[in-house]
C-alpha atoms as a PDB file:
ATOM      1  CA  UNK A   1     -10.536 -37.724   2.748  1.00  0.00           C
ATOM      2  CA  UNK A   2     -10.789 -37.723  -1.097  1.00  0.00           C
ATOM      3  CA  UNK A   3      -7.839 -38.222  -2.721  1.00  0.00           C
ATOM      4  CA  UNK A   4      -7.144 -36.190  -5.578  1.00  0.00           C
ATOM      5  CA  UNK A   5      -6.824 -38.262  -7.946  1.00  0.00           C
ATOM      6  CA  UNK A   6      -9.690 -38.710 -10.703  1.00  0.00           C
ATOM      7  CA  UNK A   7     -10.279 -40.238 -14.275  1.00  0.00           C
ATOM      8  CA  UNK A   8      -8.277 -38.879 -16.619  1.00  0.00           C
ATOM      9  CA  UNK A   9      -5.910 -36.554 -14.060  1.00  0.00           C
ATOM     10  CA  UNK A  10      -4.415 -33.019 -15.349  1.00  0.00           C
ATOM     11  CA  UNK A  11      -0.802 -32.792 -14.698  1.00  0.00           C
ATOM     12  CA  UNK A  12       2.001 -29.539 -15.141  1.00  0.00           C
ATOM     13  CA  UNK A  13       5.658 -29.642 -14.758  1.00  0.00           C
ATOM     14  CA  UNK A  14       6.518 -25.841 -14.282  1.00  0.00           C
ATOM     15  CA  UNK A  15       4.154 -23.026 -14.773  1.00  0.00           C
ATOM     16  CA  UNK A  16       5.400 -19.762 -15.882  1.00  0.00           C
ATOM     17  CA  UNK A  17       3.471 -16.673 -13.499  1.00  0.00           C
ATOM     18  CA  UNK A  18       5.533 -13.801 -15.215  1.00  0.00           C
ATOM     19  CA  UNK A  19       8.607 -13.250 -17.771  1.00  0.00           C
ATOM     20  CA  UNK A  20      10.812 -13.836 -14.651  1.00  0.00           C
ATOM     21  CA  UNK A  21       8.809 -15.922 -12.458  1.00  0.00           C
ATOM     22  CA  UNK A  22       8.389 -20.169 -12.601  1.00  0.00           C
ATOM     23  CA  UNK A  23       7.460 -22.322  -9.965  1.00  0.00           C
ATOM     24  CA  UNK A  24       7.184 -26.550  -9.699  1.00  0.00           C
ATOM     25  CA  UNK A  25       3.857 -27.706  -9.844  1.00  0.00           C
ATOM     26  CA  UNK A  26       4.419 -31.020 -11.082  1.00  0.00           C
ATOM     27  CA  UNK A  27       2.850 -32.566  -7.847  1.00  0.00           C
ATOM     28  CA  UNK A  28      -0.697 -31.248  -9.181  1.00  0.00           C
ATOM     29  CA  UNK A  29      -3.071 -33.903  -9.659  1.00  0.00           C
ATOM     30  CA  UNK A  30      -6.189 -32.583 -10.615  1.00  0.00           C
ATOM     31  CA  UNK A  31      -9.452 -35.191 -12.104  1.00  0.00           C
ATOM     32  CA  UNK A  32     -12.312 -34.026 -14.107  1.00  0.00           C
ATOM     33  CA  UNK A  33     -14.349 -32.703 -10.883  1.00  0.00           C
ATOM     34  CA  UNK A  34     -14.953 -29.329  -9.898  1.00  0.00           C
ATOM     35  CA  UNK A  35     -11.968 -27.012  -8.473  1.00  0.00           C
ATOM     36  CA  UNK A  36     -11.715 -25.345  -5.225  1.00  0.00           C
ATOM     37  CA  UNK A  37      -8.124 -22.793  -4.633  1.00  0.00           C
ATOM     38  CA  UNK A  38      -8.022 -21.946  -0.994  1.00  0.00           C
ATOM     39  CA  UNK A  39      -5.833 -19.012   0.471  1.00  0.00           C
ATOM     40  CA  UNK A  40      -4.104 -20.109   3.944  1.00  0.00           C
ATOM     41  CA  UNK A  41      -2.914 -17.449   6.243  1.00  0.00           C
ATOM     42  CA  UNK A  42      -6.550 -16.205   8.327  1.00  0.00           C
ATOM     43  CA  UNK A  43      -8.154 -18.360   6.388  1.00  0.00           C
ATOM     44  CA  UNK A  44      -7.085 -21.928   6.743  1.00  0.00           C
ATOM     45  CA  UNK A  45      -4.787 -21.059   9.537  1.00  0.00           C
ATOM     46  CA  UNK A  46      -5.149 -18.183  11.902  1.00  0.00           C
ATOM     47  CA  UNK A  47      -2.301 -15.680  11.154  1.00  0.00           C
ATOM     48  CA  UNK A  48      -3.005 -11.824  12.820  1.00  0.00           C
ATOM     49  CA  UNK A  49      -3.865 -13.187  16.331  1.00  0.00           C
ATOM     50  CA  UNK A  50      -0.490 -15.926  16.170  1.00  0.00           C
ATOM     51  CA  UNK A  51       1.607 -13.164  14.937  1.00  0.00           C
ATOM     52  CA  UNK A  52       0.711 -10.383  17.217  1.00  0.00           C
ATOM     53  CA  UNK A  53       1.571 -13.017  20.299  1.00  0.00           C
ATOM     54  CA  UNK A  54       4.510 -13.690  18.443  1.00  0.00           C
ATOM     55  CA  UNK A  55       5.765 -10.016  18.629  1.00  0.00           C
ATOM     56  CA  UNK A  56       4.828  -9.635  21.983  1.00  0.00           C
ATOM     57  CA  UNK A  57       7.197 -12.705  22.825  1.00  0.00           C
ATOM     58  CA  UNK A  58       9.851 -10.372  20.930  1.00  0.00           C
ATOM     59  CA  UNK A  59       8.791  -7.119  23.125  1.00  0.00           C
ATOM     60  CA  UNK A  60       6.701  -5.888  20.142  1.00  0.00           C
ATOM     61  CA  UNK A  61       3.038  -4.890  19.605  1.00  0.00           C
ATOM     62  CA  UNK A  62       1.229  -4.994  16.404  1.00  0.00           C
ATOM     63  CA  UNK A  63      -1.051  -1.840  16.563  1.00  0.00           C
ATOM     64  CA  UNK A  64      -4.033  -2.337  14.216  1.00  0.00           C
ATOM     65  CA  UNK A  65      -4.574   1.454  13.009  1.00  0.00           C
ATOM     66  CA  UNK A  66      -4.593   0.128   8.853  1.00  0.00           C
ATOM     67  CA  UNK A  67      -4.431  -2.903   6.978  1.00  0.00           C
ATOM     68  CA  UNK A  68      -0.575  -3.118   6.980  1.00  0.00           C
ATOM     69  CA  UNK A  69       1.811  -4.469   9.293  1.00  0.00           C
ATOM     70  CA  UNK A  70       4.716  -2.202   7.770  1.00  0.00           C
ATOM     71  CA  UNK A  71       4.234   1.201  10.091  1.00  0.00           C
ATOM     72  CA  UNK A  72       2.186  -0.159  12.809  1.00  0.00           C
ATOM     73  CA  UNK A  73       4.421  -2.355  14.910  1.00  0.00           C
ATOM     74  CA  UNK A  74       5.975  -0.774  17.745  1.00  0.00           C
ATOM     75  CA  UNK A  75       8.702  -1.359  20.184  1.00  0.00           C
ATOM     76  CA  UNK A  76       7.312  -2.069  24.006  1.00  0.00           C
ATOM     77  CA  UNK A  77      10.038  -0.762  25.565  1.00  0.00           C
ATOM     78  CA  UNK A  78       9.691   3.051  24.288  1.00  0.00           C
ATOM     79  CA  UNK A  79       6.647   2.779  21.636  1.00  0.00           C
ATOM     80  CA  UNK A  80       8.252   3.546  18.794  1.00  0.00           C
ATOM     81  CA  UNK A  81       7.189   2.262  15.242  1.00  0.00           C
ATOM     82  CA  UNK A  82       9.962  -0.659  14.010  1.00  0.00           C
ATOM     83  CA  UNK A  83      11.477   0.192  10.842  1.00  0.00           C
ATOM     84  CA  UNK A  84      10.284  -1.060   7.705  1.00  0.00           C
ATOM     85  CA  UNK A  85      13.466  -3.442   7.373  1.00  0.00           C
ATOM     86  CA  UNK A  86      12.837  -4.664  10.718  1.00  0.00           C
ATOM     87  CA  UNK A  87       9.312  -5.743  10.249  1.00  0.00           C
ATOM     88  CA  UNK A  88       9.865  -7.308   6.992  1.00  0.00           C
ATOM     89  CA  UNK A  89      12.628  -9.568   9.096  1.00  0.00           C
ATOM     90  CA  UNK A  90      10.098 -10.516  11.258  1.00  0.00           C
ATOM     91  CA  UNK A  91       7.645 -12.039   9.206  1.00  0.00           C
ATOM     92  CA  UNK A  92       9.882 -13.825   7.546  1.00  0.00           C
ATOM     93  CA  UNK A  93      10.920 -15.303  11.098  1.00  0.00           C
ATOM     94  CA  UNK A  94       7.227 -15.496  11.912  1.00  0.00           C
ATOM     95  CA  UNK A  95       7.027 -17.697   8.522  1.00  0.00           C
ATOM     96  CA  UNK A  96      10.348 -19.828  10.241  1.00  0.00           C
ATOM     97  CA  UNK A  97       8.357 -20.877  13.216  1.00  0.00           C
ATOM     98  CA  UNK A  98       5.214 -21.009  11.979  1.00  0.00           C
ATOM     99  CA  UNK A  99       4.645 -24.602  13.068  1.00  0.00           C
ATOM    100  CA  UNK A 100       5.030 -23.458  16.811  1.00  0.00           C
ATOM    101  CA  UNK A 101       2.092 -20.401  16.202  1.00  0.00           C
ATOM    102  CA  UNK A 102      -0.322 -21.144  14.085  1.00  0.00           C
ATOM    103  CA  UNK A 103      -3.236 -23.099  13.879  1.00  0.00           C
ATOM    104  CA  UNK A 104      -6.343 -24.207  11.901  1.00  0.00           C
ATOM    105  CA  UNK A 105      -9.419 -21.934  12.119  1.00  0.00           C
ATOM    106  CA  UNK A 106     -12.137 -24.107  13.373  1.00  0.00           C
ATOM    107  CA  UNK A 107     -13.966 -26.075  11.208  1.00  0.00           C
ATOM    108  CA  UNK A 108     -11.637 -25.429   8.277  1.00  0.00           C
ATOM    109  CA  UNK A 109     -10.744 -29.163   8.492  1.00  0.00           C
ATOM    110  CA  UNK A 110     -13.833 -31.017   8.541  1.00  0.00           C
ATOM    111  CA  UNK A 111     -15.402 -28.918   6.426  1.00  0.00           C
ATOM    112  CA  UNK A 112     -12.301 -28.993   3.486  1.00  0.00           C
ATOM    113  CA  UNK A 113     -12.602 -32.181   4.545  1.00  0.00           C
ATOM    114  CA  UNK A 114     -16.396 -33.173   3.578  1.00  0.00           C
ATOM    115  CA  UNK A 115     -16.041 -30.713   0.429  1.00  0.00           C
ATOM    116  CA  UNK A 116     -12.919 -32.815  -1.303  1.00  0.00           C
ATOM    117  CA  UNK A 117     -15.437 -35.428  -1.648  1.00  0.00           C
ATOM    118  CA  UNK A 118     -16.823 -33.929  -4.695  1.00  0.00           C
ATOM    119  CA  UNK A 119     -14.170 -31.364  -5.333  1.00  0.00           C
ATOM    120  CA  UNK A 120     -10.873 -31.075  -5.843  1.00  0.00           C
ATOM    121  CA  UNK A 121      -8.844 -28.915  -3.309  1.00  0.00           C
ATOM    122  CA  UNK A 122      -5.438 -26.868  -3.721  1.00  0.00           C
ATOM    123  CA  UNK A 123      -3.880 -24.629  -1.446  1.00  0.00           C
ATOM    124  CA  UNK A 124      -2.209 -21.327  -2.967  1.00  0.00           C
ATOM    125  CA  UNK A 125      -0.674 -19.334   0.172  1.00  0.00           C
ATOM    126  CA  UNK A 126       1.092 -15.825  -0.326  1.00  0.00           C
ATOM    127  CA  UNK A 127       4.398 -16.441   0.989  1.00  0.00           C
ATOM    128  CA  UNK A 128       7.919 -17.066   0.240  1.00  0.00           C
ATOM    129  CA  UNK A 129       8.142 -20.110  -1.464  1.00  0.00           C
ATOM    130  CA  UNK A 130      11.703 -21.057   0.995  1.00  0.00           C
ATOM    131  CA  UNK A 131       9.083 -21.164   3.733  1.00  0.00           C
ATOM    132  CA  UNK A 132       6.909 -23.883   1.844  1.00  0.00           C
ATOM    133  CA  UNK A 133       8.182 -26.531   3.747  1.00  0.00           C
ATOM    134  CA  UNK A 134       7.522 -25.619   6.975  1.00  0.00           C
ATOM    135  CA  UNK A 135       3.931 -24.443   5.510  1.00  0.00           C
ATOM    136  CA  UNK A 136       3.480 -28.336   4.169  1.00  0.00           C
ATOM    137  CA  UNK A 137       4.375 -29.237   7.494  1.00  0.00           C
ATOM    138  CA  UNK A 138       2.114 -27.597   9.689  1.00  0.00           C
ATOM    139  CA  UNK A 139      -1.097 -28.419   7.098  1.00  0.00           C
ATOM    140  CA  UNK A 140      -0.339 -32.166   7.133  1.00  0.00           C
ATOM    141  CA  UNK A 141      -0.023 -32.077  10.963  1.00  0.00           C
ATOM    142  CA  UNK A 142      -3.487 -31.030  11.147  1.00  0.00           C
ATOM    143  CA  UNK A 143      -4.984 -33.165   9.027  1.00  0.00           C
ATOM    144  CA  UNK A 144      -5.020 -30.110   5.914  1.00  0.00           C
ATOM    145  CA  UNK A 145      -3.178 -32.303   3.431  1.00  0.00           C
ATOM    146  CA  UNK A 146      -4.260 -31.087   0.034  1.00  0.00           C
ATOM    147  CA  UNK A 147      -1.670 -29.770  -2.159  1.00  0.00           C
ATOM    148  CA  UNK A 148       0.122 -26.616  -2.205  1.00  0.00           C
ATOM    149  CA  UNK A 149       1.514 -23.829  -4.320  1.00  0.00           C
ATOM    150  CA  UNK A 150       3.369 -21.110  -2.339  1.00  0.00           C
ATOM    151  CA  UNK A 151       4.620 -17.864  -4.288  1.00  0.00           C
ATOM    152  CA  UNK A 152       4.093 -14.192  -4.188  1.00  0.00           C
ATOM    153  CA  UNK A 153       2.926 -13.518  -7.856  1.00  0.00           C
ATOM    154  CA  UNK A 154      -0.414 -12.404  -8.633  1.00  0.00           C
ATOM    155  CA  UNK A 155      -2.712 -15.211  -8.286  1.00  0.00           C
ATOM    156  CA  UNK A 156      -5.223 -14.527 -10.372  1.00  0.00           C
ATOM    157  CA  UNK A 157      -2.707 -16.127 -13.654  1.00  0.00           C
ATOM    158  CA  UNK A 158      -1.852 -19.429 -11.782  1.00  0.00           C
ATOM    159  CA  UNK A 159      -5.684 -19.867 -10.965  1.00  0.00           C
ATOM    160  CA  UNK A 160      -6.394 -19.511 -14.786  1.00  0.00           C
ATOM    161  CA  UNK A 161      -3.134 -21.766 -15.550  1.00  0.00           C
ATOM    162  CA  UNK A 162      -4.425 -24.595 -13.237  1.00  0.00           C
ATOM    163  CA  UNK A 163      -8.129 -24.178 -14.310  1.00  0.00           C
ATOM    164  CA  UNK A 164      -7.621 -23.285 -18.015  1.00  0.00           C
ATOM    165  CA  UNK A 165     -10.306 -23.715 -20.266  1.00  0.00           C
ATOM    166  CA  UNK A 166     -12.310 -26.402 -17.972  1.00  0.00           C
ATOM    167  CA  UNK A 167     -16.106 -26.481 -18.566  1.00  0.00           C
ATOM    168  CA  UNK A 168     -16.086 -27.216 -14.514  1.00  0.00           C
ATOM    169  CA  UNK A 169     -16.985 -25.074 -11.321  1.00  0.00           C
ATOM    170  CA  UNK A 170     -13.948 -23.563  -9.986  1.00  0.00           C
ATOM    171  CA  UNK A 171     -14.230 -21.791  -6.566  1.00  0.00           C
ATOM    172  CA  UNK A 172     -11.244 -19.337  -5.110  1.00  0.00           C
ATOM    173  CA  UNK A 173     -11.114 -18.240  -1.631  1.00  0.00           C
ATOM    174  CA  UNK A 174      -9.113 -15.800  -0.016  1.00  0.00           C
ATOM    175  CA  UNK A 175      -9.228 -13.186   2.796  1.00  0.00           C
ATOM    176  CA  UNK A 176      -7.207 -10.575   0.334  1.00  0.00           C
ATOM    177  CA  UNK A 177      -9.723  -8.277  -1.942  1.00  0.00           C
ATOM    178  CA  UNK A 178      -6.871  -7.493  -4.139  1.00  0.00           C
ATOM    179  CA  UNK A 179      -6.243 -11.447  -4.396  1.00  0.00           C
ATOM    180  CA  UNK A 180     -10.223 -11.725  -5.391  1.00  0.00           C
ATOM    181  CA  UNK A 181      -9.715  -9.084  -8.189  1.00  0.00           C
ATOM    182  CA  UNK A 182      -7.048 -10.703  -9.746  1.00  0.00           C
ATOM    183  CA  UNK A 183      -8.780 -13.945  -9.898  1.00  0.00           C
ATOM    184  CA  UNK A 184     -11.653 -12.272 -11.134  1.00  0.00           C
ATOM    185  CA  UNK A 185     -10.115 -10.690 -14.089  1.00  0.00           C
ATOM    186  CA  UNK A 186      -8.313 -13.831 -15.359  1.00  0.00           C
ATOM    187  CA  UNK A 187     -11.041 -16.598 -14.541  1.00  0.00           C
ATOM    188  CA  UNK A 188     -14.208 -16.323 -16.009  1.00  0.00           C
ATOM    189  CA  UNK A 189     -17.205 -18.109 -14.385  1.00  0.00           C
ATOM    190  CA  UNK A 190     -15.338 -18.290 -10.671  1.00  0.00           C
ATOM    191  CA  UNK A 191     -17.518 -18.677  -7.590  1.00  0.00           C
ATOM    192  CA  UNK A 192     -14.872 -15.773  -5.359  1.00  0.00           C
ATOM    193  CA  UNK A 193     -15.264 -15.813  -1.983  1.00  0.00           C
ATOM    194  CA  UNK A 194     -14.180 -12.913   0.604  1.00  0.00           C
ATOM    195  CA  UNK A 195     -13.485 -14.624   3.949  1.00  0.00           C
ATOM    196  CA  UNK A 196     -11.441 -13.542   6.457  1.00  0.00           C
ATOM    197  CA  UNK A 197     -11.622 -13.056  10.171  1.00  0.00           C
ATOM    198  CA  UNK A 198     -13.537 -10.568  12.528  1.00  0.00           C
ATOM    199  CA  UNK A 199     -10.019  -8.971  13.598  1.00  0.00           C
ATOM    200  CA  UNK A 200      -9.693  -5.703  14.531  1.00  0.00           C
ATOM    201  CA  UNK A 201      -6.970  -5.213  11.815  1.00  0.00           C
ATOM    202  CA  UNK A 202      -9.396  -6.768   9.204  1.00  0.00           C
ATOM    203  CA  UNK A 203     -11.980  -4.088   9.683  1.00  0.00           C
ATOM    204  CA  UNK A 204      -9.751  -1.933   8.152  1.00  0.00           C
ATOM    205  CA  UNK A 205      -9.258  -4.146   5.145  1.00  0.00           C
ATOM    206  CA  UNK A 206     -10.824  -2.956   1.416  1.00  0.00           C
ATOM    207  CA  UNK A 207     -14.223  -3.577   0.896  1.00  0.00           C
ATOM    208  CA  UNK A 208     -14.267  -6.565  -2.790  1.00  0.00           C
ATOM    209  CA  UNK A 209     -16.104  -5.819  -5.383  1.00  0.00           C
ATOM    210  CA  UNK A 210     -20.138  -6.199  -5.245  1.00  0.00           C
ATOM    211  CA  UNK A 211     -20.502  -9.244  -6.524  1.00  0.00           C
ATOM    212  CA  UNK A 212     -18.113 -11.127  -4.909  1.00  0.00           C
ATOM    213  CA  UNK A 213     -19.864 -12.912  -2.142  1.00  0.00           C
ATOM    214  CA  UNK A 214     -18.564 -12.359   1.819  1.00  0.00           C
ATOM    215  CA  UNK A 215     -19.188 -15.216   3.592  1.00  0.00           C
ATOM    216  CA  UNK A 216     -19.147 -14.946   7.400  1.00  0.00           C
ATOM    217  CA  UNK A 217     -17.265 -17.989   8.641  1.00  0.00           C
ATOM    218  CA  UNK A 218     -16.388 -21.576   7.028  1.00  0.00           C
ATOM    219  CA  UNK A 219     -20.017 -22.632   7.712  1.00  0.00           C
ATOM    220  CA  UNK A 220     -21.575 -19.921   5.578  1.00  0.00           C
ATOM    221  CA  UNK A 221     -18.485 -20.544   2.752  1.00  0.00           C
ATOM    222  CA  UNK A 222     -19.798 -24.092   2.688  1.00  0.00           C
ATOM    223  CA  UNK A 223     -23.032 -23.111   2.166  1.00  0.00           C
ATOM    224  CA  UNK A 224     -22.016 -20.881  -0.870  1.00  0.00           C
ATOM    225  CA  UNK A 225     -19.763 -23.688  -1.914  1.00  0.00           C
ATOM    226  CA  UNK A 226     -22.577 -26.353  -1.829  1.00  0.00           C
ATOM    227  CA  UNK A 227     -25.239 -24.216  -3.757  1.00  0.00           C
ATOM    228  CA  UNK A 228     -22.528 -22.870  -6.824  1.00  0.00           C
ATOM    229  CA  UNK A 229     -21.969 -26.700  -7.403  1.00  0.00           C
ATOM    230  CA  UNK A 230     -25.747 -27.432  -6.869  1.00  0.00           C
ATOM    231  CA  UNK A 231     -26.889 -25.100  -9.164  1.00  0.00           C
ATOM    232  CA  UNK A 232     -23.919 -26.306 -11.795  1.00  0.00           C
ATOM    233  CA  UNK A 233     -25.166 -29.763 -12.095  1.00  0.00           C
ATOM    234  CA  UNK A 234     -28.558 -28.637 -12.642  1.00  0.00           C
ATOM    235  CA  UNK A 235     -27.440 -25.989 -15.690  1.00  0.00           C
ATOM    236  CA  UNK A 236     -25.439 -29.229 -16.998  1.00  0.00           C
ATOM    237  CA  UNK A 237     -28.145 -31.690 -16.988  1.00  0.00           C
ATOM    238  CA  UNK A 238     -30.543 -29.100 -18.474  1.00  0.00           C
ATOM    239  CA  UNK A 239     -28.368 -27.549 -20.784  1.00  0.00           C
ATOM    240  CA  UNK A 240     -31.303 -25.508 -22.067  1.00  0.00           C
ATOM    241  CA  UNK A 241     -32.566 -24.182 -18.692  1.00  0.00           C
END
């Protein structure tokens, strides 16, 4: 695997996501290659299917009637919905034993993998950063050790802080739509990718905009990956093309 480090490396201390809101990223190394900000939950590791056996060890059941967890997880023993409270414990919990639950989607690590040769790759997960630990954990276990940001602010402004005003490819990919959008307003130029899995919660998820491309599975992201950096190198050594 790659290591990220490159001529001339890019390095932060703390970066500032709101007027309230700061986070360590002094552990970024980034090099003058191209830029590639991966989501985790369903789509480096599998989440929905991990969490719904998790609940059922709990006598819960995750009932997939939206795209929300708050509202659709029930009680076994009398099939009532858990309160909002109650739910909202749970995931944090879920987040606690994470390392016991989840695992990589298949073939999110050879693939990442093969792609860090020319790229470098950052995971930014949507979770409490107090639950980073375990996160960092888990992804170096199986083999997923690129670095990572965790927070819960729009990511769309740390993408643009970590990319800034690059002339290089940067790629972001995420299973969230609303995730997409906000990269897509604040990062001009971004290959966005819509991945997530074929869940039956995810069918109810909201659709991304047109021009953001879906891809099916990791294979087909590759794919996308492989021809946005193809087709950069060309525009760069034929600048008038």
């Amino acid at each position: 695997m790659a290591p990220l480090l490159a001529a001339r490396p890019r390095l932060w201390g703390i970066l500032i996501v709101s007027n309230s809101a700061e986070f360590d990223i002094s552990h970024i190394r980034l090099g003058d290659r191209p830029l590639i900000v991966c989501d985790v939950d369903d789509v480096v590791l599998q989440f929905i299917g991990p969490f719904q056996l998790y609940l059922k060890s709990l006598g819960h059941e995750f009932l997939p009637r939206s795209f929300r967890l708050h509202g659709n997880i029930v009680s076994l023993a009398d099939g009532l919905a858990l309160e909002d409270q109650h739910v909202s414990r749970l995931i944090l919990e879920f987040f606690e034993a994470q390392e016991s639950w989840q695992t990589p989607i298949d073939p999110v690590v050879s693939t990442l993998e093969r792609l860090s040769d020319d790229a470098d790759v950052l995971f930014l997960t949507a979770m409490p950063p107090q639950f980073s630990a375990h996160r960092r954990r888990l992804l170096d276990s199986a083999g997923l050790t690129f670095p990572l940001l965790a927070s819960e602010q729009p990511k769309g402004p740390i993408v643009q802080a970590l990319h800034g005003g690059r002339d290089l490819p940067v790629i972001f990919i995420d299973d969230m739509a609303r995730n997409l959008h906000s990269v897509k307003e604040h990062v001009a130029d971004c290959l966005l990718i819509h991945l997530m899995p074929d869940s039956p919660v995810h069918r109810f998820a909201p659709a991304a905009a047109e021009d953001i491309a879906r891809a099916r599975d990791w294979a087909h992201a590759a794919e996308l990956i492989d021809q946005y950096l193809a087709g950069h190198t060309i525009s760069r050594a034929n600048p008038a093309a």
